[in-house]
Protein backbone atom coordinates (compact mmCIF):
# COMPACT_ATOMS: atom_id res chain seq x y z
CA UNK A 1 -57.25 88.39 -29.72
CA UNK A 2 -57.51 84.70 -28.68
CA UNK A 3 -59.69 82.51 -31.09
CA UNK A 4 -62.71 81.74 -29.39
CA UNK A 5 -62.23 84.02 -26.67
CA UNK A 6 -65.41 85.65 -25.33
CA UNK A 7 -66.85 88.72 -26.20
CA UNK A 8 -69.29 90.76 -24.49
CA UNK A 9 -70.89 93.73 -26.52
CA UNK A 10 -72.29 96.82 -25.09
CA UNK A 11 -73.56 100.15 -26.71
CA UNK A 12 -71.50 102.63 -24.31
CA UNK A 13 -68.41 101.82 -22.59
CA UNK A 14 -66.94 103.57 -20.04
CA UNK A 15 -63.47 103.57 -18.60
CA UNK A 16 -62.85 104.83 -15.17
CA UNK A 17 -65.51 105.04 -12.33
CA UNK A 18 -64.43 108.13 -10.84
CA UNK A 19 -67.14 111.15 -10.37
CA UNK A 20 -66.82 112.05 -14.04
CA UNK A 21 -67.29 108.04 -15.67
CA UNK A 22 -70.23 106.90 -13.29
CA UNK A 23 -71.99 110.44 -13.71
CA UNK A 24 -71.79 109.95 -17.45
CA UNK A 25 -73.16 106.14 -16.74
CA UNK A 26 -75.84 106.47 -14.54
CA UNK A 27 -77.23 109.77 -16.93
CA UNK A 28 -76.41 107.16 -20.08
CA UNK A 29 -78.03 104.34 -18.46
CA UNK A 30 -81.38 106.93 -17.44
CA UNK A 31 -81.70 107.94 -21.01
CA UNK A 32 -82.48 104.29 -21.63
CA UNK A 33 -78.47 103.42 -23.25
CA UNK A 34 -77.39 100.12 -22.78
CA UNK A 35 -74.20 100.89 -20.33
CA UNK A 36 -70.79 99.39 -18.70
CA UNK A 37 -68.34 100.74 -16.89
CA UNK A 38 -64.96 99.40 -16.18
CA UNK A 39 -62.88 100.35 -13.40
CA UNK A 40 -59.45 98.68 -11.19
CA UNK A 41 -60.80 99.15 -7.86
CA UNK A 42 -63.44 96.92 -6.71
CA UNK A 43 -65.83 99.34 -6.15
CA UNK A 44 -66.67 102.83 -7.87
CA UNK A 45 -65.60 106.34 -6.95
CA UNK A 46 -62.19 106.46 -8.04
CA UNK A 47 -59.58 108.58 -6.30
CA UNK A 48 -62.06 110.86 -5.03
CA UNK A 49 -63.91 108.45 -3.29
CA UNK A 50 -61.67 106.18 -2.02
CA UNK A 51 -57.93 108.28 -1.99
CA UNK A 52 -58.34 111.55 -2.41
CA UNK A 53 -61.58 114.03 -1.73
CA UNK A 54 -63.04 112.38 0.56
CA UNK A 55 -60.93 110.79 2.85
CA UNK A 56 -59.11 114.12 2.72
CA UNK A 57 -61.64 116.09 3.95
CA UNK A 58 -62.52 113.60 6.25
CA UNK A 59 -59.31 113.99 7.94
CA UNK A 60 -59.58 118.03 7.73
CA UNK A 61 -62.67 118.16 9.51
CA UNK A 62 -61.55 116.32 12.16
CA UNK A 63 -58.37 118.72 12.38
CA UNK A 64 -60.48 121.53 11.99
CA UNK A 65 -62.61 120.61 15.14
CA UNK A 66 -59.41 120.04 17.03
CA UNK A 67 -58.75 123.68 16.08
CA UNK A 68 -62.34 124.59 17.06
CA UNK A 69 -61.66 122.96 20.63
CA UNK A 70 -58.59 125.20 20.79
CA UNK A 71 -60.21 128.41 20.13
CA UNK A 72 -63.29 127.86 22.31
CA UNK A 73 -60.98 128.08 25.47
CA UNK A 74 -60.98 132.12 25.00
CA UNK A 75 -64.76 131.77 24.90
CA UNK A 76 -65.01 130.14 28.06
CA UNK A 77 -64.83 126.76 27.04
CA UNK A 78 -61.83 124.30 27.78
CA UNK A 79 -61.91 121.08 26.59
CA UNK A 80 -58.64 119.99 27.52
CA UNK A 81 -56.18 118.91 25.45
CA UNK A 82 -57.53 116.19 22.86
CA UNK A 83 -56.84 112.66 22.89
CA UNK A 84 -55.98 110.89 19.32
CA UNK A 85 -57.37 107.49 18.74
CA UNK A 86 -55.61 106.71 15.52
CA UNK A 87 -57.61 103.50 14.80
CA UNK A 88 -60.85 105.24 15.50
CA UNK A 89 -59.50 107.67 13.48
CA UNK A 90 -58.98 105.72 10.62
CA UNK A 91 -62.43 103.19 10.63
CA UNK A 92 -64.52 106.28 10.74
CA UNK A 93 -62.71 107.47 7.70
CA UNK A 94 -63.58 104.35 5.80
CA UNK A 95 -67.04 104.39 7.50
CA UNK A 96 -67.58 107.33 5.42
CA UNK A 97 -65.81 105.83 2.18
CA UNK A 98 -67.76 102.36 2.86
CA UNK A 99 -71.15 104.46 3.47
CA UNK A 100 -71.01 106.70 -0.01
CA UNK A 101 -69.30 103.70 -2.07
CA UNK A 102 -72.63 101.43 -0.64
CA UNK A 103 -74.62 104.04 -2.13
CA UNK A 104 -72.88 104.06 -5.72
CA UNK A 105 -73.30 100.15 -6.08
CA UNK A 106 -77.38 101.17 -5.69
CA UNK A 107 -77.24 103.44 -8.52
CA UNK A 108 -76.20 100.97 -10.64
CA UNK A 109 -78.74 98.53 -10.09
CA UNK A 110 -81.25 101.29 -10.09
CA UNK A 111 -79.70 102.66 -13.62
CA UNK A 112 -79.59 98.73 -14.58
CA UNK A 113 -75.36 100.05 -15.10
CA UNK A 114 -72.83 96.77 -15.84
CA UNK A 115 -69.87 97.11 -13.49
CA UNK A 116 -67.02 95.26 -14.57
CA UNK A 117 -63.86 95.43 -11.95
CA UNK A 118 -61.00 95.54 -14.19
CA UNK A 119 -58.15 97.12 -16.66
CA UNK A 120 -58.87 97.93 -20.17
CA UNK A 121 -56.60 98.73 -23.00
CA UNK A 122 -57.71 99.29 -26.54
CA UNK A 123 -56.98 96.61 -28.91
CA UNK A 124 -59.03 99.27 -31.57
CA UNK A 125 -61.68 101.84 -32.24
CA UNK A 126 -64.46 98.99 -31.02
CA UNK A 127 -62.92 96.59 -28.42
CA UNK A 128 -61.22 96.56 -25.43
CA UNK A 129 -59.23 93.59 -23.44
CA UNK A 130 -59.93 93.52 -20.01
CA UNK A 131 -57.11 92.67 -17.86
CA UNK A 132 -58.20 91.08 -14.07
CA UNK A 133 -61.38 90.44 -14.86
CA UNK A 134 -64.21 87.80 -15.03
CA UNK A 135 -64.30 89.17 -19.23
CA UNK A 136 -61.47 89.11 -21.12
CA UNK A 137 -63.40 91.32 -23.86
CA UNK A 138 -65.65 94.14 -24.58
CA UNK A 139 -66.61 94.99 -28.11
CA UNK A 140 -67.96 98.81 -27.67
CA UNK A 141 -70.46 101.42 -29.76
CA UNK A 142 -69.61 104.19 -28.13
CA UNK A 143 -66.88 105.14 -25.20
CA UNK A 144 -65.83 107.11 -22.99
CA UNK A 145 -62.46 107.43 -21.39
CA UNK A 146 -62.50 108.82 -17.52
CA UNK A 147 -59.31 107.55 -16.56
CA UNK A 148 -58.50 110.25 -14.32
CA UNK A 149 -54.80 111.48 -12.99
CA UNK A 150 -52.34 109.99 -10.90
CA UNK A 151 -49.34 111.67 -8.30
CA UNK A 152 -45.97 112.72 -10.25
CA UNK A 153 -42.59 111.54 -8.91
CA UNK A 154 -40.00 113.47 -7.94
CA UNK A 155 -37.56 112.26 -10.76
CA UNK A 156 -33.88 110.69 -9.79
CA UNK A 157 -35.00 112.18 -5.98
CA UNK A 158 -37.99 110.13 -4.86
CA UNK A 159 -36.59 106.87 -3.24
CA UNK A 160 -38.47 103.63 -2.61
CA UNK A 161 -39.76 103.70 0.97
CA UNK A 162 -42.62 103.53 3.28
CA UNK A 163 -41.46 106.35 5.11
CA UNK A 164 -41.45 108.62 1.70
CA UNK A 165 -45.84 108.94 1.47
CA UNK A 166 -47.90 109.81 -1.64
CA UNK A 167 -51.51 111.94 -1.32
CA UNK A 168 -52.47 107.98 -1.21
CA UNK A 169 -50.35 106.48 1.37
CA UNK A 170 -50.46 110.02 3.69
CA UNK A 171 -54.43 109.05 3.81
CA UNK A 172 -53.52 105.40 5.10
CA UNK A 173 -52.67 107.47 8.20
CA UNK A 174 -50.73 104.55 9.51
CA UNK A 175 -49.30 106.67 12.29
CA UNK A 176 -48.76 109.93 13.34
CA UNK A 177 -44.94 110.72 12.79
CA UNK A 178 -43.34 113.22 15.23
CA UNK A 179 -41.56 115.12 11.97
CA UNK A 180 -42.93 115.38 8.07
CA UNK A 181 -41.38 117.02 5.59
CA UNK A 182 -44.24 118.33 2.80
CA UNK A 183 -42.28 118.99 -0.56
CA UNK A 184 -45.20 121.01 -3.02
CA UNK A 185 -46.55 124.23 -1.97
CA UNK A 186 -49.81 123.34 -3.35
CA UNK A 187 -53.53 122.44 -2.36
CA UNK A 188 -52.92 118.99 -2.02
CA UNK A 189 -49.45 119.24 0.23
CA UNK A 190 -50.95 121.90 2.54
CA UNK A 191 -54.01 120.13 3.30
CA UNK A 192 -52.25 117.00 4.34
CA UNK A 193 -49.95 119.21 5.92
CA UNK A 194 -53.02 120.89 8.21
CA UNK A 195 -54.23 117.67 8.72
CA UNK A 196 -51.11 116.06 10.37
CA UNK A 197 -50.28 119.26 11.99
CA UNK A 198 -53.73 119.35 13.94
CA UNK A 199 -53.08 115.69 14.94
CA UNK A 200 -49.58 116.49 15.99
CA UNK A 201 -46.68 116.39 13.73
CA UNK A 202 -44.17 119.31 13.15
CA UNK A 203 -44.79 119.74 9.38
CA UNK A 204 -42.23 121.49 7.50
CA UNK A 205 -43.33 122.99 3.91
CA UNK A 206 -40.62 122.87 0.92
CA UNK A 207 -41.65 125.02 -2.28
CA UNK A 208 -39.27 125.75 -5.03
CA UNK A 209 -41.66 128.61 -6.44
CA UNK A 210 -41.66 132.11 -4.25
CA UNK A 211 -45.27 131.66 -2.95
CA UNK A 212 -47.48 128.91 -1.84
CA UNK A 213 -50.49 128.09 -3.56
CA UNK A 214 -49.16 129.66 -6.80
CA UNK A 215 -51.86 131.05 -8.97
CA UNK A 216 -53.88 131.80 -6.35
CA UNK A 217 -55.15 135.02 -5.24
CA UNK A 218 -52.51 136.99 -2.65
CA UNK A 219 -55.32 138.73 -1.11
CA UNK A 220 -57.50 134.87 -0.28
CA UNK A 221 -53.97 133.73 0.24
CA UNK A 222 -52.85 136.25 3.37
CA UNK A 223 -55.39 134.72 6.12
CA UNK A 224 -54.20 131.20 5.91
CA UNK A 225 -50.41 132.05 5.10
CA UNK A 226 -50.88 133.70 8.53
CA UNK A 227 -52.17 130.60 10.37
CA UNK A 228 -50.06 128.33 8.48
CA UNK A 229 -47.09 130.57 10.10
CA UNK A 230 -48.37 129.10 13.61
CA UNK A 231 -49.23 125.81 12.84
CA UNK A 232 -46.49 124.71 10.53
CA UNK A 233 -42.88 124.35 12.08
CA UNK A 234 -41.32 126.05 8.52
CA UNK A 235 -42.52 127.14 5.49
CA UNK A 236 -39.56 127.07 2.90
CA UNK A 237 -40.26 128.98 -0.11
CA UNK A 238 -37.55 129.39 -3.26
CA UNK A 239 -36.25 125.74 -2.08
CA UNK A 240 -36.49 122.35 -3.54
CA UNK A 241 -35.01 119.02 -2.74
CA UNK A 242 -32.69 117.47 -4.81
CA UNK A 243 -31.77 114.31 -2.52
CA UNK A 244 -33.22 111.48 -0.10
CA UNK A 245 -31.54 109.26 2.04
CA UNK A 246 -33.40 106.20 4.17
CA UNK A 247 -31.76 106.10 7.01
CA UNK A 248 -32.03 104.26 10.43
CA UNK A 249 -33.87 107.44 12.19
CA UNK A 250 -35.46 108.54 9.16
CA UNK A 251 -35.21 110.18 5.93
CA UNK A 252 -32.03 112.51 5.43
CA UNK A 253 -32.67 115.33 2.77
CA UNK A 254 -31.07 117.75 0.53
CA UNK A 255 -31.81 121.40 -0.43
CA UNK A 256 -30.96 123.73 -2.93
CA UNK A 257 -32.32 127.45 -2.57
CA UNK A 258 -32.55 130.24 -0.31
CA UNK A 259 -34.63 128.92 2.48
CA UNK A 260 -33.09 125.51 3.19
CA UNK A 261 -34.97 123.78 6.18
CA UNK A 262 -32.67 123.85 9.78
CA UNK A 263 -33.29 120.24 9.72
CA UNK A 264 -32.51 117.92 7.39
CA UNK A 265 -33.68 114.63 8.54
CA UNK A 266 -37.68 113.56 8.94
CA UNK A 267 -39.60 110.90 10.26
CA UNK A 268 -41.45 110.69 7.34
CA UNK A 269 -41.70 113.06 3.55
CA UNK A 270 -44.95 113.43 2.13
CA UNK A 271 -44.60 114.37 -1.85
CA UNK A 272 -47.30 116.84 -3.74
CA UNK A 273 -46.22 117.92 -6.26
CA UNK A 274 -48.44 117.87 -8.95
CA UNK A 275 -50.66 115.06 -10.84
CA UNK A 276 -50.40 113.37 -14.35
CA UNK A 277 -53.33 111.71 -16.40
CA UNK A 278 -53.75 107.99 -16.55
CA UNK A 279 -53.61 107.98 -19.97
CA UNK A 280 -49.95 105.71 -20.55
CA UNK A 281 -51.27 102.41 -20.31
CA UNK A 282 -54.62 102.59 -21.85
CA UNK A 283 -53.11 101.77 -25.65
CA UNK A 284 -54.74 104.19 -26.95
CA UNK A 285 -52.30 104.88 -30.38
CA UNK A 286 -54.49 101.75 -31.00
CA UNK A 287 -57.67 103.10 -30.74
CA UNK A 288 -56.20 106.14 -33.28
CA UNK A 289 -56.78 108.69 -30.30
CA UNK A 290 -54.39 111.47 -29.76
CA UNK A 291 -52.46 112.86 -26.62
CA UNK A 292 -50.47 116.13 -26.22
CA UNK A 293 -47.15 116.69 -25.37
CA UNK A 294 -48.41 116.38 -21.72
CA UNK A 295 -50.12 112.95 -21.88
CA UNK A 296 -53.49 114.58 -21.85
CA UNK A 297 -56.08 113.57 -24.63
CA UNK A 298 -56.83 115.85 -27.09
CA UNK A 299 -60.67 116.65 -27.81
CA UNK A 300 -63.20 118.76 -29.03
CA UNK A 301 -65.80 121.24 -27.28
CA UNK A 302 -67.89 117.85 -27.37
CA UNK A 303 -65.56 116.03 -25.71
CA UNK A 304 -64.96 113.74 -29.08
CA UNK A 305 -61.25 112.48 -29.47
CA UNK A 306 -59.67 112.13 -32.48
CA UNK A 307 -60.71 108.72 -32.98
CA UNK A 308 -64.56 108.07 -34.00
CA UNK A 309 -67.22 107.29 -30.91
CA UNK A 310 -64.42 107.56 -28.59
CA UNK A 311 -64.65 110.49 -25.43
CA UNK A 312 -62.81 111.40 -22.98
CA UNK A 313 -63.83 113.45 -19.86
CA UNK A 314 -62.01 114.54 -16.61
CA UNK A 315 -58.51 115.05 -15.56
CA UNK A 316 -57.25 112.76 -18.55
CA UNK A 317 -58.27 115.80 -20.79
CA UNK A 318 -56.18 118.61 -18.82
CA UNK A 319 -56.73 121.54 -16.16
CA UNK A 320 -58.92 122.10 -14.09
CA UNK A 321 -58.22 118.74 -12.21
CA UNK A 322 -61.48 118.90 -10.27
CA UNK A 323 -64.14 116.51 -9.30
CA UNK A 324 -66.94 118.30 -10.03
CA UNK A 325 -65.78 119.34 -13.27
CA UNK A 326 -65.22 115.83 -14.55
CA UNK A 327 -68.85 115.16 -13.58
CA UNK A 328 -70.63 117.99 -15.42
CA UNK A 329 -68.30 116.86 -18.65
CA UNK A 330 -69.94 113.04 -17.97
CA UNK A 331 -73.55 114.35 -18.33
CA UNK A 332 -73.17 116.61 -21.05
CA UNK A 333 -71.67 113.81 -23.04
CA UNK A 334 -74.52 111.47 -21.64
CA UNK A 335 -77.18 113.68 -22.71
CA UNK A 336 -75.05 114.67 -26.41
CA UNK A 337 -75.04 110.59 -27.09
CA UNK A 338 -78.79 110.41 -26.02
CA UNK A 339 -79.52 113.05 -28.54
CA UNK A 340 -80.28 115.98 -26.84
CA UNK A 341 -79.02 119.85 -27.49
CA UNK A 342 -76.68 120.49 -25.04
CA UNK A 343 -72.73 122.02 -24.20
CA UNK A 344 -70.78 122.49 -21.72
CA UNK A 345 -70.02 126.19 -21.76
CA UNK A 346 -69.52 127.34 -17.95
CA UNK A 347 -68.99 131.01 -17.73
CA UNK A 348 -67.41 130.18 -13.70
CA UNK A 349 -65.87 126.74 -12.12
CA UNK A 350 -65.54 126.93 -8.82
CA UNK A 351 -62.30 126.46 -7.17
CA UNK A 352 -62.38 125.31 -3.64
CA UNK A 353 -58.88 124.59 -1.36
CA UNK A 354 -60.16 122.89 1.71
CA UNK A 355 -57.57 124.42 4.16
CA UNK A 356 -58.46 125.95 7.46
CA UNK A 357 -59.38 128.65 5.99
CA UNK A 358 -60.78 127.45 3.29
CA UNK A 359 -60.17 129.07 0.25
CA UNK A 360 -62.83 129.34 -2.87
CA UNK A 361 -62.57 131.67 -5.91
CA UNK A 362 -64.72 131.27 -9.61
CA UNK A 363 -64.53 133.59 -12.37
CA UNK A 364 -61.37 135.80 -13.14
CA UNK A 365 -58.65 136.59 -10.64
CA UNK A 366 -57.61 140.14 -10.39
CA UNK A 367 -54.21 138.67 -11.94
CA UNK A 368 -56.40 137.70 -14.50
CA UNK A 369 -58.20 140.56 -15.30
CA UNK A 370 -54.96 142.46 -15.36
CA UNK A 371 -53.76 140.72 -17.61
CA UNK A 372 -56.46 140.94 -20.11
CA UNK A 373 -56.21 144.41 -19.35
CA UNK A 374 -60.04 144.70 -18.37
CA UNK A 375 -61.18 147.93 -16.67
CA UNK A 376 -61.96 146.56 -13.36
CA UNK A 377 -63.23 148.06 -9.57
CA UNK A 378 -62.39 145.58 -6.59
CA UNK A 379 -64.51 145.58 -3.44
CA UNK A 380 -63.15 143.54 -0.61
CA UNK A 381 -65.42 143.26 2.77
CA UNK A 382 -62.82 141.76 6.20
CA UNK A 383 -64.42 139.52 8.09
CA UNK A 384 -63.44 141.47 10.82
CA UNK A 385 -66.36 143.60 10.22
CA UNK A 386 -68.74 140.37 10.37
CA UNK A 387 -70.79 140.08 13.39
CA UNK A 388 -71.22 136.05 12.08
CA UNK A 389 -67.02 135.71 12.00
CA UNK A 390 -66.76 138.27 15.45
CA UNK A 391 -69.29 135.70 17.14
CA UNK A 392 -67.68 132.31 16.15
CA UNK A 393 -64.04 133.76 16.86
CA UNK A 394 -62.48 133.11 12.79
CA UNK A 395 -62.14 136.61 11.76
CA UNK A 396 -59.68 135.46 9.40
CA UNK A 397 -61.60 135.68 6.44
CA UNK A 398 -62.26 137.85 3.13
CA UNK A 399 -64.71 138.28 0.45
CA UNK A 400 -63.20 139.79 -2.46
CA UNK A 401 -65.56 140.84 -5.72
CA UNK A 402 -64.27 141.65 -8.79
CA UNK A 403 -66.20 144.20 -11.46
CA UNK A 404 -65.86 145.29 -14.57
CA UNK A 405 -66.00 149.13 -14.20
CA UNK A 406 -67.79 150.10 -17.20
CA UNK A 407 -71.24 147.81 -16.47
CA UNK A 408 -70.66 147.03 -12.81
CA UNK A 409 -70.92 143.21 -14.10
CA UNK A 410 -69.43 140.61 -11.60
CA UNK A 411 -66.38 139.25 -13.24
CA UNK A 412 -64.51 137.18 -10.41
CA UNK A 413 -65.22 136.46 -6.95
CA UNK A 414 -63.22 134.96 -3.82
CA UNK A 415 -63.60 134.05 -0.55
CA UNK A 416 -61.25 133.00 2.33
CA UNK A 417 -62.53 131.57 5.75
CA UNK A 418 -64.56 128.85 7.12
CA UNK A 419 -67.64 127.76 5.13
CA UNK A 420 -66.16 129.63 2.06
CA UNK A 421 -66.46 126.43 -0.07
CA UNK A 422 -70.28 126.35 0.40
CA UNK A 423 -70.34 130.43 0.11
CA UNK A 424 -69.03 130.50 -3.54
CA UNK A 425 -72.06 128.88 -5.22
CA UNK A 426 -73.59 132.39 -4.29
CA UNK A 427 -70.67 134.12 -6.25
CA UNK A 428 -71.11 130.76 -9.14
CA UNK A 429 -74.87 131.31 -9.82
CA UNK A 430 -74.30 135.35 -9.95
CA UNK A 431 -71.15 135.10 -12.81
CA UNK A 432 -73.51 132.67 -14.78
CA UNK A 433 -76.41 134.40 -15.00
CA UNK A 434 -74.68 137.66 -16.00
CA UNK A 435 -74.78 139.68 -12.20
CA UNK A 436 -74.14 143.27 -11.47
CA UNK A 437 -73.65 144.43 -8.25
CA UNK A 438 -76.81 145.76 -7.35
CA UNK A 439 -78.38 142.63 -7.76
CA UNK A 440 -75.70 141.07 -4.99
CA UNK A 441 -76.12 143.81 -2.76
CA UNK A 442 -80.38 144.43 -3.06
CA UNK A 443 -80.39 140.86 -2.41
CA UNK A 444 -81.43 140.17 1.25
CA UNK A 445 -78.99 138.06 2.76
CA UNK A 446 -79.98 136.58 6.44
CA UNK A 447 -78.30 137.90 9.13
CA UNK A 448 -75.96 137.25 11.00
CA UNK A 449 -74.12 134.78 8.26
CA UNK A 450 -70.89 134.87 6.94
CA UNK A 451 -73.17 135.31 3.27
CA UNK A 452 -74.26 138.56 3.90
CA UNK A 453 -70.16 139.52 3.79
CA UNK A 454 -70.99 139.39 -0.38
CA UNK A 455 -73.78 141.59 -0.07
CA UNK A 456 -72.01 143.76 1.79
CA UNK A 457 -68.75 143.86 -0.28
CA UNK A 458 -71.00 144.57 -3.63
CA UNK A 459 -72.79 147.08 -1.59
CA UNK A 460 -69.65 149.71 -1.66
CA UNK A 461 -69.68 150.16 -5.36
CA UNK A 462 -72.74 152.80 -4.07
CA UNK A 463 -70.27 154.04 -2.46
């Protein structure tokens, strides 16, 4: 601390401004707590916002309508081939980003919220240096961390080089390279991957594991592993990379495993393969708050760390890495430092992989169940056999319910195919308040929808 050096004092602090730090503010700030949050970028939303959900999805619904074009041509519609206007592309993009960041920087003049663009790193359990910023200091009540997570490296493989892309230089979308190597099997690679494939590029898929999306149910898996088959150039499973070369044409790579790639050189390599939490630089040994052997901070089912009035929320605590969990975690701690009788106890968080087909599942996976060695019936409904899905021409879908045998209580449910991210809140609200099947399949669904595929599927335990 410098002598003299100003200090600005504030009941609750918050560090990050992602979904799960300016939920927890703008609930704080409503309960009549004096609040500030602190966060790099110079406006709120954190990854989500600005490099990761959203521009993401962004992207996929554009790809998706390419695919939509395609499709339509055995319908009697031919659009032609599309026409890319990368720019365009690009500005609408941050159209969107500009439009929902806009909206943010109301809230917190509505909540009265103090936004302070910065880094902070604990100097103790009650003050903070801020690093960039118009103040140097923050002396704190209460705080919460909501750092968030970052993209891991490729260790001794991952060179320096603008044609080697991040999940946050891939959504720069500078161009649209002719080749791109994806190395990570998961959500994040094969959505980028779907996205430059509908614009254009041959997308090759490395995974050292034997199955993409791992953890995820085979059953959602099998519709898009099929389309993936046509739109990727290779899908390379049991393989992982173990050099990279910048060359003049490119990026020359190495494999090890059974499934090498025929090619070895790419106009550009996208890495995805996993995410750490920001949690390195924050100081926090200061502060007398505790991380695991993983980085992630260690806290209670109140989201307290080990150090007094300190919290932490959101990917910085550990799995699930999602968006909307982070933000439910910010409001129960809100509303527990406001006083009120609340906990975050979720009996189902949604999972939702925004491929084409999407992907959504909540509850327990029939790996899962197995494993806990529940008594279970599955019911799985095709979307072959929905007049909705026969009508729009994506038949590649299923809804998959999972019940325990004994009570016919819904345990797990999961759906593949378009929509599916919207159709799990169905599946969501029935695990949480304790659903059997007969109240999914009495319960009218309209017709024709792709919905009525859950009333339908919990309709054959009659039979």
């Amino acid at each position: 601390m410098v002598v003299g050096e100003f200090t600005q004092e504030t009941d609750l602090l918050i560090i990050g401004g992602g979904p799960g730090g300016y939920h927890a503010a703008f609930r704080a700030a409503s309960h009549g707590i004096q609040t500030t949050i602190v966060e790099t970028m110079p406006a709120l939303g954190g990854v989500c916002l600005h490099r990761g959900c959203i521009p993401s999805k962004t992207y996929l619904s554009m790809a998706e309508t390419i695919h939509t074009a395609a499709i339509s041509k055995d319908m009697g519609i031919d659009f032609g081939k599309p026409k890319l206007d990368v720019d365009a592309i690009r500005k609408w993009k941050e159209q969107v980003i500009s439009k929902l960041a806009g909206g943010l920087e109301m809230q917190c003049k509505k909540y009265k919220v103090e936004r302070v663009q910065g880094t902070a790193r604990f100097e103790d359990g009650k003050h903070v240096a801020i690093e960039g910023g118009s103040i140097p200091r923050i002396k704190f009540k209460r705080a919460i961390i909501a750092t968030g997570s970052r993209s891991i490296e490729l260790k001794g493989v991952q060179i320096d080089s603008p044609r080697v892309l991040t999940s946050r230089t891939a959504l720069l979308l500078e161009d649209i390279p002719k080749t791109l190597l994806v190395i990570g099997g998961g959500y994040i690679g094969l959505e980028l991957g779907q996205v430059y494939a509908g614009f254009g590029s041959k997308v090759t898929v490395v995974e050292m594991t034997p199955g993409l999306l791992p953890g995820v149910d085979r059953d959602l898996l099998r519709p898009l592993l099929k389309r993936l088959e046509t739109e990727f150039d290779a899908i390379c499973l049991d393989t992982k990379v173990v050099s990279m070369k910048d060359v003049k044409s490119g990026i020359e790579v190495g494999f090890e495993g059974k499934n090498a790639p025929k090619s070895t050189k790419f106009d550009k390599v996208l890495v995805c393969v996993g995410r750490r939490p920001n949690s390195r630089d924050l100081c926090l040994d200061k502060a007398g708050v505790t991380l695991d052997e993983r980085g992630f901070i260690k806290v209670d089912a109140g989201f307290k760390t080990t150090a007094p009035k300190i919290y932490a929320i959101g990917d910085v605590i550990g799995n699930p890495m999602l968006a909307h969990k982070a933000l439910h975690e910010g409001t129960v701690v809100a509303d527990l430092l406001a006083g009120k009788d609340v906990a975050f106890e979720p009996r189902a968080i949604p999972a939702v992989v925004f491929t084409d087909p999407v992907i959504a599942w909540a509850g327990l996976t029939e790996a899962e169940a197995k494993e806990k060695k529940l008594d279970i019936i599955i019911r799985k409904m095709p979307w072959s056999a929905s007049g909705r899905a026969v009508a729009l021409g994506r038949t590649d879908g299923v809804t998959k319910l999972i019940f325990d045998k004994a009570t016919q209580r819904l345990l797990g449910i999961g759906i593949t195919g378009p929509h599916a991210g919207e159709m799990i809140s169905e599946g969501v609200l029935a695990l949480e308040m304790g659903a059997v099947a007969y109240d999914l399949a009495a319960m009218i669904h309209p017709h024709p929808t792709l919905s009525e595929t859950i009333g339908e599927a919990a309709g054959l335990m009659a039979e």
